[in-house]
C-alpha atoms as a PDB file:
ATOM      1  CA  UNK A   1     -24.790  10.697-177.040  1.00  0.00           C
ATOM      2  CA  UNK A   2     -21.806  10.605-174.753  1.00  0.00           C
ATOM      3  CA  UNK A   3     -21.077  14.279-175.238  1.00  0.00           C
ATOM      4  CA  UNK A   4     -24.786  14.524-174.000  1.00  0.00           C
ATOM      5  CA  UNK A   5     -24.345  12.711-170.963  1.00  0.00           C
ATOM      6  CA  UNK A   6     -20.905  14.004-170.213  1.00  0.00           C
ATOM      7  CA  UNK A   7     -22.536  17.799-170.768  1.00  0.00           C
ATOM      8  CA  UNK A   8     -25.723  16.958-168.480  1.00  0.00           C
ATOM      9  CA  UNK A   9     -23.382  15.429-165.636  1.00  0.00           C
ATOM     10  CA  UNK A  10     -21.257  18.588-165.437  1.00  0.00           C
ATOM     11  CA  UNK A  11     -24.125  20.844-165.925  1.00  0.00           C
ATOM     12  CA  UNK A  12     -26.225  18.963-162.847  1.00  0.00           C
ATOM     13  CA  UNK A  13     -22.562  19.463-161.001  1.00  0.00           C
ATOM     14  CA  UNK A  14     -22.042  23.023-161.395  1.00  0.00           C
ATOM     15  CA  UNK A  15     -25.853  23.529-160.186  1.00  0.00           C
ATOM     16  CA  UNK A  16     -25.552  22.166-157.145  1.00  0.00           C
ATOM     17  CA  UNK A  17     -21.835  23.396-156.558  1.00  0.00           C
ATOM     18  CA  UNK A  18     -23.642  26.870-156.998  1.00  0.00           C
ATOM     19  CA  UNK A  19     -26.425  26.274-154.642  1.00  0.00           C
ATOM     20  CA  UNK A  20     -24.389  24.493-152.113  1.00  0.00           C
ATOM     21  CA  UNK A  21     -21.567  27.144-151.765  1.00  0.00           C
ATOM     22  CA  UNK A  22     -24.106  29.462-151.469  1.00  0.00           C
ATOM     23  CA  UNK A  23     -26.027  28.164-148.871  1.00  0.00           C
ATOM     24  CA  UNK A  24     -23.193  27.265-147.065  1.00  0.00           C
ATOM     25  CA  UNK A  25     -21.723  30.691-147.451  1.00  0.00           C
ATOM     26  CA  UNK A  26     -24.907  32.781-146.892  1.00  0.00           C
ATOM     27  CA  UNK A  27     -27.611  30.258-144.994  1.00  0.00           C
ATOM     28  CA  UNK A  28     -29.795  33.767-143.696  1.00  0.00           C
ATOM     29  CA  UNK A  29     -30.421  34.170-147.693  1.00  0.00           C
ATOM     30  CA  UNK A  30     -32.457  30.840-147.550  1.00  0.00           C
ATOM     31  CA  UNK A  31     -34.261  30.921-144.677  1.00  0.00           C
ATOM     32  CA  UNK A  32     -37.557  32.049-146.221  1.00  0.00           C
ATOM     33  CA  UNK A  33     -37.462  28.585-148.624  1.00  0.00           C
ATOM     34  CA  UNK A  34     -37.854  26.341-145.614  1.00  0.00           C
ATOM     35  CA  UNK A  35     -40.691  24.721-145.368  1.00  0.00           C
ATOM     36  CA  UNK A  36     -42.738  25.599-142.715  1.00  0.00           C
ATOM     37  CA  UNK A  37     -42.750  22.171-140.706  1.00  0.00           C
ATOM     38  CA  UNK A  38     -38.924  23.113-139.876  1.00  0.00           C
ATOM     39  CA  UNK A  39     -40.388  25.487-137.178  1.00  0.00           C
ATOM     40  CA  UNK A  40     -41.531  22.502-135.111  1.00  0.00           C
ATOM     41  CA  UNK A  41     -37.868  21.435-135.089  1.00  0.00           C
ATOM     42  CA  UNK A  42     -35.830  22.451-131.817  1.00  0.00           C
ATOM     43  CA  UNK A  43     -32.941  24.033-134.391  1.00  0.00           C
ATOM     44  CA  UNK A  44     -32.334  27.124-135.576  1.00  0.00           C
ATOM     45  CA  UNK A  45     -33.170  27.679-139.415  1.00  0.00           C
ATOM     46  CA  UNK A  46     -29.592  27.918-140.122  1.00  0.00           C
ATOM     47  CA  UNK A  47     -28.408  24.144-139.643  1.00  0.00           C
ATOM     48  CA  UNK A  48     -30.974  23.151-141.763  1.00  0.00           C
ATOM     49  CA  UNK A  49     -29.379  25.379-144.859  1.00  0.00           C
ATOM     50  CA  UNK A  50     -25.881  24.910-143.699  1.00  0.00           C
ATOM     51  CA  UNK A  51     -26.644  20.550-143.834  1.00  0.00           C
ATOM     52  CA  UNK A  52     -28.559  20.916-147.410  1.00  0.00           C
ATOM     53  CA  UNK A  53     -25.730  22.794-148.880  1.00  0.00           C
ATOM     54  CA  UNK A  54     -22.971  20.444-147.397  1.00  0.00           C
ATOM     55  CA  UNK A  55     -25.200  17.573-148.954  1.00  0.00           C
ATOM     56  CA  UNK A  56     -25.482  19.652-152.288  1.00  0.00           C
ATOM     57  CA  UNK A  57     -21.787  20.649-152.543  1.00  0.00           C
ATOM     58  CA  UNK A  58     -20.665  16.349-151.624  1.00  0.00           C
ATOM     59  CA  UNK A  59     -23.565  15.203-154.471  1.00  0.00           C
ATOM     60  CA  UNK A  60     -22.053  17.640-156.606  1.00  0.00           C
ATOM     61  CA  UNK A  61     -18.655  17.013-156.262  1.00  0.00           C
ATOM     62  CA  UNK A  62     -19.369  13.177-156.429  1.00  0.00           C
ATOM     63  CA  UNK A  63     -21.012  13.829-159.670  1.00  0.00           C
ATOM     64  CA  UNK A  64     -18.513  15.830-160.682  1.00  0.00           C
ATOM     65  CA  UNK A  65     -16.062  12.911-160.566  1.00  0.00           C
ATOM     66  CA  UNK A  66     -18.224  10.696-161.585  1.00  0.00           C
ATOM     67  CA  UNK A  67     -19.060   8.294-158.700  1.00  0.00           C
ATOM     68  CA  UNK A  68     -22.316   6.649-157.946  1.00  0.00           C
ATOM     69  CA  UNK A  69     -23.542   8.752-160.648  1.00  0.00           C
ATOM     70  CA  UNK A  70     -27.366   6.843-160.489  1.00  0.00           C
ATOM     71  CA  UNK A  71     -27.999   7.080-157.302  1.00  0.00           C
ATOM     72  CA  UNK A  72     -27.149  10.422-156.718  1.00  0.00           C
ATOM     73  CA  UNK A  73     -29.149  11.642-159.610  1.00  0.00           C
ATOM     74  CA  UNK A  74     -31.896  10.012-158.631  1.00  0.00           C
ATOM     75  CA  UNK A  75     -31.433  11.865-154.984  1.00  0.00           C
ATOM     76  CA  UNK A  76     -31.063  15.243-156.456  1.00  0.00           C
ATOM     77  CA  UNK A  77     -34.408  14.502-158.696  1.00  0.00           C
ATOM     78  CA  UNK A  78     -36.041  13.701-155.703  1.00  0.00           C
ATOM     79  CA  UNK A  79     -34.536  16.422-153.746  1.00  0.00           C
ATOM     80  CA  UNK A  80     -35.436  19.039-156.754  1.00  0.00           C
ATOM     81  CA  UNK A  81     -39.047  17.814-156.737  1.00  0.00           C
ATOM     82  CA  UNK A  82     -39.657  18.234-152.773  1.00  0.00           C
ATOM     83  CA  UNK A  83     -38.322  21.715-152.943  1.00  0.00           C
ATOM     84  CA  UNK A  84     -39.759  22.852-156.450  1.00  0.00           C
ATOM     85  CA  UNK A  85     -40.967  26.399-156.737  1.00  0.00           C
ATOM     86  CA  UNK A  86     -41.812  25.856-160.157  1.00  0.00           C
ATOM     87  CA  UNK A  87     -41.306  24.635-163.901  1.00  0.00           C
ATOM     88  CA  UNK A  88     -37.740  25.225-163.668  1.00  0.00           C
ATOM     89  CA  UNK A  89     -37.081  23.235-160.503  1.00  0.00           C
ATOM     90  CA  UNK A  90     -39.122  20.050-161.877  1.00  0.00           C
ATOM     91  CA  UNK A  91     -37.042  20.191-165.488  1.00  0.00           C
ATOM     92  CA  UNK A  92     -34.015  20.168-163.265  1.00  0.00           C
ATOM     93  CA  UNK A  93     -35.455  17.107-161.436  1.00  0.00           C
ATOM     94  CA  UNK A  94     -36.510  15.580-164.915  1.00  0.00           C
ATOM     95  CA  UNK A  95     -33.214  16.034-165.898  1.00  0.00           C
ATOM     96  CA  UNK A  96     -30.977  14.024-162.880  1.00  0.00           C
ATOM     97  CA  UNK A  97     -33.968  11.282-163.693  1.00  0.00           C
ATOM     98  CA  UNK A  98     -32.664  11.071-167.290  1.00  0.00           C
ATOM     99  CA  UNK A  99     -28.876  11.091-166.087  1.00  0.00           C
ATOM    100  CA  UNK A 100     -29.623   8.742-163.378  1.00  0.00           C
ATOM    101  CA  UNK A 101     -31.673   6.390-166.561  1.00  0.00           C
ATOM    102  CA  UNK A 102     -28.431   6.660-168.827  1.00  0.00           C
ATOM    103  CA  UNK A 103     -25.299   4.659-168.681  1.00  0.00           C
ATOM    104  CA  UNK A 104     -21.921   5.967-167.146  1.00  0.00           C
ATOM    105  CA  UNK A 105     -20.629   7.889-169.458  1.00  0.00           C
ATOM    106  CA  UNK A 106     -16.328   6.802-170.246  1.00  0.00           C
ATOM    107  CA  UNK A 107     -14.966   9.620-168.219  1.00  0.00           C
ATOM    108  CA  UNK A 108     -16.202   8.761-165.239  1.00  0.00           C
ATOM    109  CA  UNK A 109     -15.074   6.386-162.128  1.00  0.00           C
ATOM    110  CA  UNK A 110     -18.419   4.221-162.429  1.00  0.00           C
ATOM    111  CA  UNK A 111     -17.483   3.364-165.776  1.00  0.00           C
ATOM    112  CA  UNK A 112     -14.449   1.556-164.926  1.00  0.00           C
ATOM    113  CA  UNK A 113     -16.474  -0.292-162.240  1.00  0.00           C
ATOM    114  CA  UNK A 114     -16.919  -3.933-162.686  1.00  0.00           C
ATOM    115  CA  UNK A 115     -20.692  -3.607-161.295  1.00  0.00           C
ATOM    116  CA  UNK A 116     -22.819  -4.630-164.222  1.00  0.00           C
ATOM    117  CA  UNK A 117     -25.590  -0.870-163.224  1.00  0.00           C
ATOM    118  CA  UNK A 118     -22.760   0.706-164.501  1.00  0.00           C
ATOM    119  CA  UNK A 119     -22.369  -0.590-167.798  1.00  0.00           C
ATOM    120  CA  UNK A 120     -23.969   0.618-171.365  1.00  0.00           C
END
């Protein structure tokens, strides 16, 4: 089971290192996935992409290391099902609910935390 955990924390990580970099690196590419009630927004399209992928590539890294683990699963769920284009994007989301349901897995900081949430 740890394995498990350990493989769907990384996994989640890498997924939104991906996207973030990427819309960090090349925010024109993701213009055309906004939704459309960013128009009424006094901002260009670009800040938008640019903020989601900072957001992405700090969740990431934070699950990467391990830290507050829950509650940034649970945010990239959410996140996943607001912007889902399809079957894909709500397995994804279905999948940072189950990491954000399991316990901290040994390798990461929130295991060592005394907080009782964090324990098996």
């Amino acid at each position: 089971m740890e394995r498990t955990l350990i493989l769907l924390r990384v996994s989640l990580a890498a997924l939104f290192f991906w996207f973030g970099f990427q819309q960090w690196l090349y925010p024109s590419m993701w213009i055309a996935f906004l939704p459309a009630w960013t128009g009424y927004i006094p901002a260009p399209p670009n800040i938008f992409i640019m903020i989601n992928g900072c957001t992405e590539l700090i969740g990431a890294t934070a699950l990467l290391i391990g830290i507050w683990v829950r509650p940034i699963s649970v945010f990239f769920g959410l996140h996943l099902l607001f912007i889902a284009i399809g079957v894909r994007d709500a397995a994804l989301a279905a999948s940072a609910f189950a990491l954000a349901l399991s316990p901290a897995d040994r390798y990461t900081i929130d295991a060592k935390s005394p907080h009782p949430s964090n324990q098996n």
